[in-house]
N, C-alpha and C. Protein backbone atom coordinates (compact mmCIF):
# COMPACT_ATOMS: atom_id res chain seq x y z
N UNK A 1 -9.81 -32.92 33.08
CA UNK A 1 -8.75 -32.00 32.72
C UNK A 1 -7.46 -32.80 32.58
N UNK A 2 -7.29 -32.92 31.07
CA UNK A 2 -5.52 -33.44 31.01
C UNK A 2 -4.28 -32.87 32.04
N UNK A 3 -3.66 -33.89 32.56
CA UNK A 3 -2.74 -33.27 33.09
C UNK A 3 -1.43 -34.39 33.01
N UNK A 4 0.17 -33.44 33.40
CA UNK A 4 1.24 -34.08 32.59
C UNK A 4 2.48 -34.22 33.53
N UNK A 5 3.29 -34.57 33.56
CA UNK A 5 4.30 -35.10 34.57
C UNK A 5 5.26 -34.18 34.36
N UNK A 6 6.09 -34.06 35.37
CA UNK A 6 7.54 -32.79 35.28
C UNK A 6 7.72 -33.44 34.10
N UNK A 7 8.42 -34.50 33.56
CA UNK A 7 9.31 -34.70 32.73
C UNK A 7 8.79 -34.65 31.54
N UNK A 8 7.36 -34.73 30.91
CA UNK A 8 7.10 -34.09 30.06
C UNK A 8 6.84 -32.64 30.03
N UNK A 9 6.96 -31.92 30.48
CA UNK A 9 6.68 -30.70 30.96
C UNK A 9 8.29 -30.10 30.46
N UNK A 10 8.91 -30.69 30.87
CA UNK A 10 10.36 -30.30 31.14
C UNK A 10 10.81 -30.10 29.74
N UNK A 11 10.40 -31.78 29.14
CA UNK A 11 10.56 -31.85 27.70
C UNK A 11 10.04 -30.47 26.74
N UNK A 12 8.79 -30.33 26.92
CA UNK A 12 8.03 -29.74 25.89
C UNK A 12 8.66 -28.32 26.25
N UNK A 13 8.93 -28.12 27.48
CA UNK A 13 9.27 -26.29 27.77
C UNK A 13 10.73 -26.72 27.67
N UNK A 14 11.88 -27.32 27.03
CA UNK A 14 13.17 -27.56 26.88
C UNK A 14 13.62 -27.33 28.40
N UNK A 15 13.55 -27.16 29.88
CA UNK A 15 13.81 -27.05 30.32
C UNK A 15 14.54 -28.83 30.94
N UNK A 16 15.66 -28.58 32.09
CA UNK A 16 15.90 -29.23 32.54
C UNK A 16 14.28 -29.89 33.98
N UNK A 17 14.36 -31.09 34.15
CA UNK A 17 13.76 -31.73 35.84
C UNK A 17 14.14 -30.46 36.81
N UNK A 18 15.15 -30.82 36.80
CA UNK A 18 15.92 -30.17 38.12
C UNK A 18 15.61 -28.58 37.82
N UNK A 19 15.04 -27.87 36.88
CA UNK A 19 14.76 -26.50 36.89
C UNK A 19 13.70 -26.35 37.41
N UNK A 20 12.65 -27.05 36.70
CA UNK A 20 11.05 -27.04 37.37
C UNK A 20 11.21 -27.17 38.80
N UNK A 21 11.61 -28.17 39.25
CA UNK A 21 11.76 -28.63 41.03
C UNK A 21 12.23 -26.99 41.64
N UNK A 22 13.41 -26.32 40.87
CA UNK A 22 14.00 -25.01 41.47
C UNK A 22 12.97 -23.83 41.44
N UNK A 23 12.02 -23.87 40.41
CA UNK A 23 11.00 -22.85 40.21
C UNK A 23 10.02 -23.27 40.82
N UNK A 24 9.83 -24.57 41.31
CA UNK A 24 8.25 -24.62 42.26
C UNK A 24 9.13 -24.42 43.65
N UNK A 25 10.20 -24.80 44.74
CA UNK A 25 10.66 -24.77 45.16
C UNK A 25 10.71 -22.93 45.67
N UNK A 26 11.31 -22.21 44.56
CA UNK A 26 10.93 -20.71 44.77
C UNK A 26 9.88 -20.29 45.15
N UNK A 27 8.72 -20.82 45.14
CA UNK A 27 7.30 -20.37 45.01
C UNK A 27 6.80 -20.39 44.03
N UNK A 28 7.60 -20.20 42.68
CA UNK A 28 7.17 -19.68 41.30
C UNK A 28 5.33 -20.82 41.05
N UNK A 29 5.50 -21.92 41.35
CA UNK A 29 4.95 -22.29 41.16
C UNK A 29 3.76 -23.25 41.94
N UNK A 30 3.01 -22.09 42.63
CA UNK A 30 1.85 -22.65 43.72
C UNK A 30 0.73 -22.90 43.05
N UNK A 31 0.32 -23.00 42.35
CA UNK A 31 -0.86 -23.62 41.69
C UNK A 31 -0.79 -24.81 41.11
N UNK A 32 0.62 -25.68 41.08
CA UNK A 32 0.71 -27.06 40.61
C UNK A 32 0.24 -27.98 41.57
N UNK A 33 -1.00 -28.98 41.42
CA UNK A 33 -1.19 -29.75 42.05
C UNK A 33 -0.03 -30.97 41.79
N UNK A 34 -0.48 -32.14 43.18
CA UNK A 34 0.08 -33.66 43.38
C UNK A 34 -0.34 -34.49 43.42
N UNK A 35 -0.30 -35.61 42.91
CA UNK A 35 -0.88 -36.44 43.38
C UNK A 35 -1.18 -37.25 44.15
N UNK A 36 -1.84 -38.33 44.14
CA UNK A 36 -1.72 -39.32 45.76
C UNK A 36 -0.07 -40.18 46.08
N UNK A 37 0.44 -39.98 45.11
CA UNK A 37 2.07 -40.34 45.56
C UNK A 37 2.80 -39.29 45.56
N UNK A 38 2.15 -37.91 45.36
CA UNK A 38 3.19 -37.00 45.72
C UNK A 38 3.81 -36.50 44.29
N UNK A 39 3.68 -36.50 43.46
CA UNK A 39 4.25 -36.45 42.44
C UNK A 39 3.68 -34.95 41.33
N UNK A 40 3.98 -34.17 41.43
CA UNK A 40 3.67 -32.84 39.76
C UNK A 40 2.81 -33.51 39.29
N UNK A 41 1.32 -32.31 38.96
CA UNK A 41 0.45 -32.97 37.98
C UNK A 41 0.53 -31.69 37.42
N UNK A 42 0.91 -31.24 36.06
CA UNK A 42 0.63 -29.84 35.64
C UNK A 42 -0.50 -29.97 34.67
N UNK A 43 -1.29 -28.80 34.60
CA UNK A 43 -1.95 -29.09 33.94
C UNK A 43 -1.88 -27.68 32.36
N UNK A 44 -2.98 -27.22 31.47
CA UNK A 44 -1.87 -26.27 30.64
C UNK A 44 -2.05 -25.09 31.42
N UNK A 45 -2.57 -24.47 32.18
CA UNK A 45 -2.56 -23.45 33.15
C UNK A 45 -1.40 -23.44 33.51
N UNK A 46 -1.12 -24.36 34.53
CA UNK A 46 0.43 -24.11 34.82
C UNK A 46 1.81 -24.39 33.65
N UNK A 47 1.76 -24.26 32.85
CA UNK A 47 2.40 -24.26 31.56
C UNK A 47 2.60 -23.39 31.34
N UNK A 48 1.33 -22.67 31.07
CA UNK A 48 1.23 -20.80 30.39
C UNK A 48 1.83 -20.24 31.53
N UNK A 49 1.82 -20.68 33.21
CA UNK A 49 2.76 -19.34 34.03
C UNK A 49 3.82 -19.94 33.74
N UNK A 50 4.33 -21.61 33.52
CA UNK A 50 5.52 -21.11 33.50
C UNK A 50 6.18 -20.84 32.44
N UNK A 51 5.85 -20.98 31.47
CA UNK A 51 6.16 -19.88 29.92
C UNK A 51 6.30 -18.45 30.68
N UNK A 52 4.86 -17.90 31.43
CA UNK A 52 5.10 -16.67 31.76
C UNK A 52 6.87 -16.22 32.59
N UNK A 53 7.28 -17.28 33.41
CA UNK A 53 8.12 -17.21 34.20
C UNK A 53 9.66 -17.05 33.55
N UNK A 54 9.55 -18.31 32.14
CA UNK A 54 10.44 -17.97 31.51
C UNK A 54 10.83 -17.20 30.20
N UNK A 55 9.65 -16.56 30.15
CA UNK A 55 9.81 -14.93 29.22
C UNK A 55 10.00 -14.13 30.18
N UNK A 56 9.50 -14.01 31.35
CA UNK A 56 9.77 -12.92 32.18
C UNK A 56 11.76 -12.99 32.96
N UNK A 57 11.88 -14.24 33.32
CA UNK A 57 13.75 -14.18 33.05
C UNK A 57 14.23 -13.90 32.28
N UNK A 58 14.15 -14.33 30.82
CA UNK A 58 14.84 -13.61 29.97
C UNK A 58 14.47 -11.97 29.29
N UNK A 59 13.61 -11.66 30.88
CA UNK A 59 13.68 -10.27 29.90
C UNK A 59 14.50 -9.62 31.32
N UNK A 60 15.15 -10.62 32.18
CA UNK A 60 16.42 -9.98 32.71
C UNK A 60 15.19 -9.73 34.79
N UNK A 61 14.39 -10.40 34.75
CA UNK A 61 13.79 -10.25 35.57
C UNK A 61 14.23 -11.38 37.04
N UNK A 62 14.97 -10.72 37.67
CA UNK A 62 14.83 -11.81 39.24
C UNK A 62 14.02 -12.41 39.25
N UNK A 63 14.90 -13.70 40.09
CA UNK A 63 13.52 -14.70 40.79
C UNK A 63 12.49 -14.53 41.84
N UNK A 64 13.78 -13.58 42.41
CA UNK A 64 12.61 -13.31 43.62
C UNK A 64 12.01 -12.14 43.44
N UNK A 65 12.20 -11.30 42.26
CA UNK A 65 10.63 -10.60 41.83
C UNK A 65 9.55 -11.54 41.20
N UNK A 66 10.00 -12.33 40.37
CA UNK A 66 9.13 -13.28 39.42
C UNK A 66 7.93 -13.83 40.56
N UNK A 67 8.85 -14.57 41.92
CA UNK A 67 8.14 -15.07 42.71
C UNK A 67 7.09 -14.13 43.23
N UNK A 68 7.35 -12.59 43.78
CA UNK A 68 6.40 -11.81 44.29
C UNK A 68 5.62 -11.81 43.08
N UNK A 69 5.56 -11.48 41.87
CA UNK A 69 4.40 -11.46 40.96
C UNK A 69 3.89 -12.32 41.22
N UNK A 70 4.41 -13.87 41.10
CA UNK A 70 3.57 -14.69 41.07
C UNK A 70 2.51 -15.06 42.46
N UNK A 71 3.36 -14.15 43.59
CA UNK A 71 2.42 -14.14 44.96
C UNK A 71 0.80 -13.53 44.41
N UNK A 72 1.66 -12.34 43.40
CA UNK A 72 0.27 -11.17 43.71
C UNK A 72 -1.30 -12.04 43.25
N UNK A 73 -0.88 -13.03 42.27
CA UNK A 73 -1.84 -13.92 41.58
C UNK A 73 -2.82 -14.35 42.56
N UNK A 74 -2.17 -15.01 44.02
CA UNK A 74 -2.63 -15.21 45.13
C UNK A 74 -3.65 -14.69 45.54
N UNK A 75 -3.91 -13.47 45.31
CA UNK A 75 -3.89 -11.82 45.84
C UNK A 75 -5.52 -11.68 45.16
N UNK A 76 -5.80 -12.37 43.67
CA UNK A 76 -6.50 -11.97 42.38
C UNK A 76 -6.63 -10.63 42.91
N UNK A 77 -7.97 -10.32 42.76
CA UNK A 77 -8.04 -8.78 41.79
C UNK A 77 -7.65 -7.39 42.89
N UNK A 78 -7.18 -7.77 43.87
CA UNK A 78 -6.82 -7.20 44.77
C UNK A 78 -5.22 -6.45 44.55
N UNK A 79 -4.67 -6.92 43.40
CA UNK A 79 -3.02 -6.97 43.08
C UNK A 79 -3.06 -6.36 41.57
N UNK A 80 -4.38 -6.56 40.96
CA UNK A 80 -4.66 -5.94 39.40
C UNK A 80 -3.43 -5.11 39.09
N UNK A 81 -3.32 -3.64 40.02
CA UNK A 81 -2.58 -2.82 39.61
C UNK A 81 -0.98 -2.61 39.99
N UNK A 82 -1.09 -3.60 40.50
CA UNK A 82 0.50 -3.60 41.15
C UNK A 82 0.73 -4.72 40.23
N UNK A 83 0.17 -5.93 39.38
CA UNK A 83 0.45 -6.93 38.50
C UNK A 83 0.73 -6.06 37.29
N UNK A 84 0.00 -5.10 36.80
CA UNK A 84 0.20 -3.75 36.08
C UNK A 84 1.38 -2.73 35.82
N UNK A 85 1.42 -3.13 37.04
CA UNK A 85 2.80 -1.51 37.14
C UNK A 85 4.11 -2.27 37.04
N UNK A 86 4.09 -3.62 37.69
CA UNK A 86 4.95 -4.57 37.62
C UNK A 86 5.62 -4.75 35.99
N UNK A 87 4.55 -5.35 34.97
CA UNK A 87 4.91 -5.40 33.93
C UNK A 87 5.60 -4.13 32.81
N UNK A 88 4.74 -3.53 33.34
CA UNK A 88 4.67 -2.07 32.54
C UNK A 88 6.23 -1.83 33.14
N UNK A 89 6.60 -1.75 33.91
CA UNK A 89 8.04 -1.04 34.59
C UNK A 89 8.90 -2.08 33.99
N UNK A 90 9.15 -3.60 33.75
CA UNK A 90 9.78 -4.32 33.41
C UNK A 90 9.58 -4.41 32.04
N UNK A 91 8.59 -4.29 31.26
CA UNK A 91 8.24 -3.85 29.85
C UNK A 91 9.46 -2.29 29.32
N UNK A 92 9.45 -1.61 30.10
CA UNK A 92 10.05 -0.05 29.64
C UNK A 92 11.88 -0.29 29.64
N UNK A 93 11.86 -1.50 30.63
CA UNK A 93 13.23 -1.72 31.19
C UNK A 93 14.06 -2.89 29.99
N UNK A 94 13.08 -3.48 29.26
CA UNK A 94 13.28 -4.41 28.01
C UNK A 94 13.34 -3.39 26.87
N UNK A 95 12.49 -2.78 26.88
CA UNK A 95 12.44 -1.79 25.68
C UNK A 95 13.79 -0.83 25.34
N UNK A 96 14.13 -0.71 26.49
CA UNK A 96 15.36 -0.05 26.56
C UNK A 96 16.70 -0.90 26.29
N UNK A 97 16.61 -1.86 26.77
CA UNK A 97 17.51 -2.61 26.34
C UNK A 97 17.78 -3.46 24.70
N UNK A 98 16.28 -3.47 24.57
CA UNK A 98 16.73 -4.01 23.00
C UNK A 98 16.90 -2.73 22.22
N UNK A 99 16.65 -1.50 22.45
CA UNK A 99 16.98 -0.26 21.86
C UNK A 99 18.74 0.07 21.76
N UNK A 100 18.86 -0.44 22.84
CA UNK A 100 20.54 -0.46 23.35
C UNK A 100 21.13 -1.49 22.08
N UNK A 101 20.43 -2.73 22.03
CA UNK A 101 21.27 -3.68 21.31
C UNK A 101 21.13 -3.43 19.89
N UNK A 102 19.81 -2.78 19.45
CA UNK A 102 20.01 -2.44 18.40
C UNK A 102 20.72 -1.08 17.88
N UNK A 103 21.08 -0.60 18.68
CA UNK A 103 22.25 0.67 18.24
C UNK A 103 23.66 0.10 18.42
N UNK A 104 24.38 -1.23 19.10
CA UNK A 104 24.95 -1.65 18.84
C UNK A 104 25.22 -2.42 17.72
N UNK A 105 23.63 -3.11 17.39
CA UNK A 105 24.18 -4.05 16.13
C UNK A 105 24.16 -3.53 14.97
N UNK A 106 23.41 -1.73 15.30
CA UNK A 106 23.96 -1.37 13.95
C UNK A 106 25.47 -0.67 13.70
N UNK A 107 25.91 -0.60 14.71
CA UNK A 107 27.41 0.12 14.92
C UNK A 107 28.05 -1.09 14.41
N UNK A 108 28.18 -2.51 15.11
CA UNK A 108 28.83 -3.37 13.93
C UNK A 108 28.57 -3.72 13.00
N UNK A 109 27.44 -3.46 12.65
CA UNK A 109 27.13 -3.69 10.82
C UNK A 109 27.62 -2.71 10.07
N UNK A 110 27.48 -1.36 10.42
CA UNK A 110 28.43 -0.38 10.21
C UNK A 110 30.47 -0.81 10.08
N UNK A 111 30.95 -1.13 11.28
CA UNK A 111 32.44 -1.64 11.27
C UNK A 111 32.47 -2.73 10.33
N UNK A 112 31.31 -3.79 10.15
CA UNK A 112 31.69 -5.00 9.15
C UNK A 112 31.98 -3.99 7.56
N UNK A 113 30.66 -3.14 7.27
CA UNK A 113 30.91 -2.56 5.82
C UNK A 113 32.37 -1.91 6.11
N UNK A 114 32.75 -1.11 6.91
CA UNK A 114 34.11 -0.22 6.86
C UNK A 114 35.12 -1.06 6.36
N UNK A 115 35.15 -2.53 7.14
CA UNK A 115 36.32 -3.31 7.32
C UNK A 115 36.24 -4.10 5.88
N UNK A 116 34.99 -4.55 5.79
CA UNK A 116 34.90 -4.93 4.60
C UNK A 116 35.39 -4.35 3.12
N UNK A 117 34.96 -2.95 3.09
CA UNK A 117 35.21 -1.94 1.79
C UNK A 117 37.00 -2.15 1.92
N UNK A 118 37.22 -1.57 3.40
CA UNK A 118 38.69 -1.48 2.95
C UNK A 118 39.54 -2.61 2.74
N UNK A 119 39.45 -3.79 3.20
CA UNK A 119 39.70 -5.28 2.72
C UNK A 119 39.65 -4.95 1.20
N UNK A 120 38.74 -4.77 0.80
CA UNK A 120 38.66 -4.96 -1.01
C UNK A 120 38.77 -3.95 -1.46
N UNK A 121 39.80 -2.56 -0.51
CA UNK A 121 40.87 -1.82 -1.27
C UNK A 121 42.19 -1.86 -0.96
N UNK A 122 42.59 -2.70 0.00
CA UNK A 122 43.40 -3.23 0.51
C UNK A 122 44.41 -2.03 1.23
N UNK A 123 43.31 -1.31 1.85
CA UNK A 123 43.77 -0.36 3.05
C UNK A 123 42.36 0.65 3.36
N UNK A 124 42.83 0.57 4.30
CA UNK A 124 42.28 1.73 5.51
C UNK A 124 41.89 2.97 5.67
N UNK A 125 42.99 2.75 4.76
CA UNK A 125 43.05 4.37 4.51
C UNK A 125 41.78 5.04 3.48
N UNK A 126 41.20 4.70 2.64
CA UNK A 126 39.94 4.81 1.84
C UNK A 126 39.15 5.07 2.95
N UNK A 127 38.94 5.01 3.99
CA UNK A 127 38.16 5.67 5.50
C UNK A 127 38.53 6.62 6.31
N UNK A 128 39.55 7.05 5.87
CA UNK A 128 40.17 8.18 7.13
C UNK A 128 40.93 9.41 6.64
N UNK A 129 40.96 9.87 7.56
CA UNK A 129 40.94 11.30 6.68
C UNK A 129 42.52 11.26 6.44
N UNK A 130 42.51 12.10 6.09
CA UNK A 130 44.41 11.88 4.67
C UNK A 130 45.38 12.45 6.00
N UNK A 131 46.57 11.46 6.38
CA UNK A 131 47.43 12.16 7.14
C UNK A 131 47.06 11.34 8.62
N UNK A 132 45.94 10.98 8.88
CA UNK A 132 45.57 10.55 10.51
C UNK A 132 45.05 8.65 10.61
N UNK A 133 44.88 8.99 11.49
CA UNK A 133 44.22 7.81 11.82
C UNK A 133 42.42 7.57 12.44
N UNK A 134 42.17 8.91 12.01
CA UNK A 134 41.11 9.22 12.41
C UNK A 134 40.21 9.30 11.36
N UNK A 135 38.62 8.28 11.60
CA UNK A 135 37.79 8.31 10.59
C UNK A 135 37.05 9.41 9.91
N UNK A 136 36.96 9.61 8.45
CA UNK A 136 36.72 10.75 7.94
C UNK A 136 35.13 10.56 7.60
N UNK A 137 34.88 11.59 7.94
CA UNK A 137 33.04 11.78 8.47
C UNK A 137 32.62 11.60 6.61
N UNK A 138 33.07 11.89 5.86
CA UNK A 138 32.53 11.47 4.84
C UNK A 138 32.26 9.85 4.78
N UNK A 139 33.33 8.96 4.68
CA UNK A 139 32.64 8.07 5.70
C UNK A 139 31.30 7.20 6.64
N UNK A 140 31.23 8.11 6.93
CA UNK A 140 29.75 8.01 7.85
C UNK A 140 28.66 8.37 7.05
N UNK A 141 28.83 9.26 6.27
CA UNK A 141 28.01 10.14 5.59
C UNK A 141 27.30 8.80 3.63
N UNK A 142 29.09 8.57 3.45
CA UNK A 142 28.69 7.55 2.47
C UNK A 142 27.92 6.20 3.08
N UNK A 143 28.17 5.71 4.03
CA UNK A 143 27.41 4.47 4.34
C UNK A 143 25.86 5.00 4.71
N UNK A 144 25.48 6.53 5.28
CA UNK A 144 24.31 6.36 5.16
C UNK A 144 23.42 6.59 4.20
N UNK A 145 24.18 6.99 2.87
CA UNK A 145 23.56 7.36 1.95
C UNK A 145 22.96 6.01 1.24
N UNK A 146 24.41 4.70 1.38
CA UNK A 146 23.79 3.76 1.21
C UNK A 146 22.69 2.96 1.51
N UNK A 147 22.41 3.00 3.41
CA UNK A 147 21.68 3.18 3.90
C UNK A 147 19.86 3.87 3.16
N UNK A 148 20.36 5.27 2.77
CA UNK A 148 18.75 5.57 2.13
C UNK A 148 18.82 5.20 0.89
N UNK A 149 19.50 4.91 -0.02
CA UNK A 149 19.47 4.27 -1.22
C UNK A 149 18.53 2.89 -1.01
N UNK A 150 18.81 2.06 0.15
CA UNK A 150 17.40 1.01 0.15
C UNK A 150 18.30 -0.16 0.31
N UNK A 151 19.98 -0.23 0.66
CA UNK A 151 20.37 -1.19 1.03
C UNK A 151 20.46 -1.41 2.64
N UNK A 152 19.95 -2.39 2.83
CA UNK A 152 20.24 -2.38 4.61
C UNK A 152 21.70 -3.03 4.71
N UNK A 153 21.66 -2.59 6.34
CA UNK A 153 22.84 -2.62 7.26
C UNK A 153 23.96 -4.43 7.17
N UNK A 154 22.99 -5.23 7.13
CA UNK A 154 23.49 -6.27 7.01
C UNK A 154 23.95 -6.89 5.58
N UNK A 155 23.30 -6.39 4.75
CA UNK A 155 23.55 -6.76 3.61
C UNK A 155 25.25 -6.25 2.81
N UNK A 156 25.34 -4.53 3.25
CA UNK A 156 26.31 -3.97 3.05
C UNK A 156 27.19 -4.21 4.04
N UNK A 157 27.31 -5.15 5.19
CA UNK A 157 28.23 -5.63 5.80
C UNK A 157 28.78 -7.01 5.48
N UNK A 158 27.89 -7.54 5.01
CA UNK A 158 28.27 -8.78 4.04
C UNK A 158 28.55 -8.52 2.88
N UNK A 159 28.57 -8.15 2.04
CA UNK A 159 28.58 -7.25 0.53
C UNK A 159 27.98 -8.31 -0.28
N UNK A 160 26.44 -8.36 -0.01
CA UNK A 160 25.86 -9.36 -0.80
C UNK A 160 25.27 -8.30 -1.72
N UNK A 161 25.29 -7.19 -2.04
CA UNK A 161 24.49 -6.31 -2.66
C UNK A 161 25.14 -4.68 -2.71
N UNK A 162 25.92 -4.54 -4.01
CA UNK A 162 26.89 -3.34 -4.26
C UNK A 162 26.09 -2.12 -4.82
């Protein structure tokens, strides 16, 4: 069985030395053997958890939950459903959040077309209702028409496509 040193390890997963040492150090990582000087032997098993470890941070997950998952492994099939409910609950908790970001990024792709149109009428006012400062729902109504016409959000915020 091939096996590979922190520092290639480190390399290939862009991570820093000093991160790996912090994630076996946590626990994250009890299945890495040593060798007779003591030294990380990973092999690709421990690769794939710690890929697992660092998709599961960036989906906003603690260490010291990461670490109890990675206890339950300990555990095998004894933990099945709590390894289950684990994901699934942190799965619903991502889902929600990129739902979040994408109703933001379409609200500024939205403000880029506004800011944009009125730039190249050289006022503001072409958005708001006559007399205020307040945006006129027609407005809203024309960008989504553009919208079902078949131009997307980014394109009409860049005005690569009139």
């Amino acid at each position: 069985m091939k096996t590979y040193g922190i520092g290639a390890v480190a390399e290939r997963m862009g991570l820093s030395v000093a991160t790996i040492r912090y994630y076996d150090e946590m626990g994250l990582l009890p299945f890495v053997k040593r060798d007779q000087a003591g030294r990380r032997r990973f092999t690709d098993d421990n690769i794939q958890l710690l890929q697992m470890i660092l998709d599961l941070k960036r989906a906003g997950v603690a260490i010291k939950d990461i670490a109890h998952f990675v206890s339950w492994r300990l555990d095998g099939n004894d933990s099945l459903h709590e390894r289950y409910q684990f994901l699934a609950k942190h799965e619903q908790t991502l889902e929600d959040e990129i739902s979040q970001l994408a109703s933001s990024l379409a609200y500024l792709r939205f403000k880029k077309w506004y800011y944009r149109t009125a730039e190249e009428a050289g006022t503001e006012k072409i958005h708001l209702r006559p007399g205020s400062k307040q945006v006129d729902p027609q407005t809203y109504r024309e960008y989504q028409e553009l919208l079902q016409a078949g131009h997307t959000a980014q394109e009409l915020g860049n005005g690569s496509k009139n």
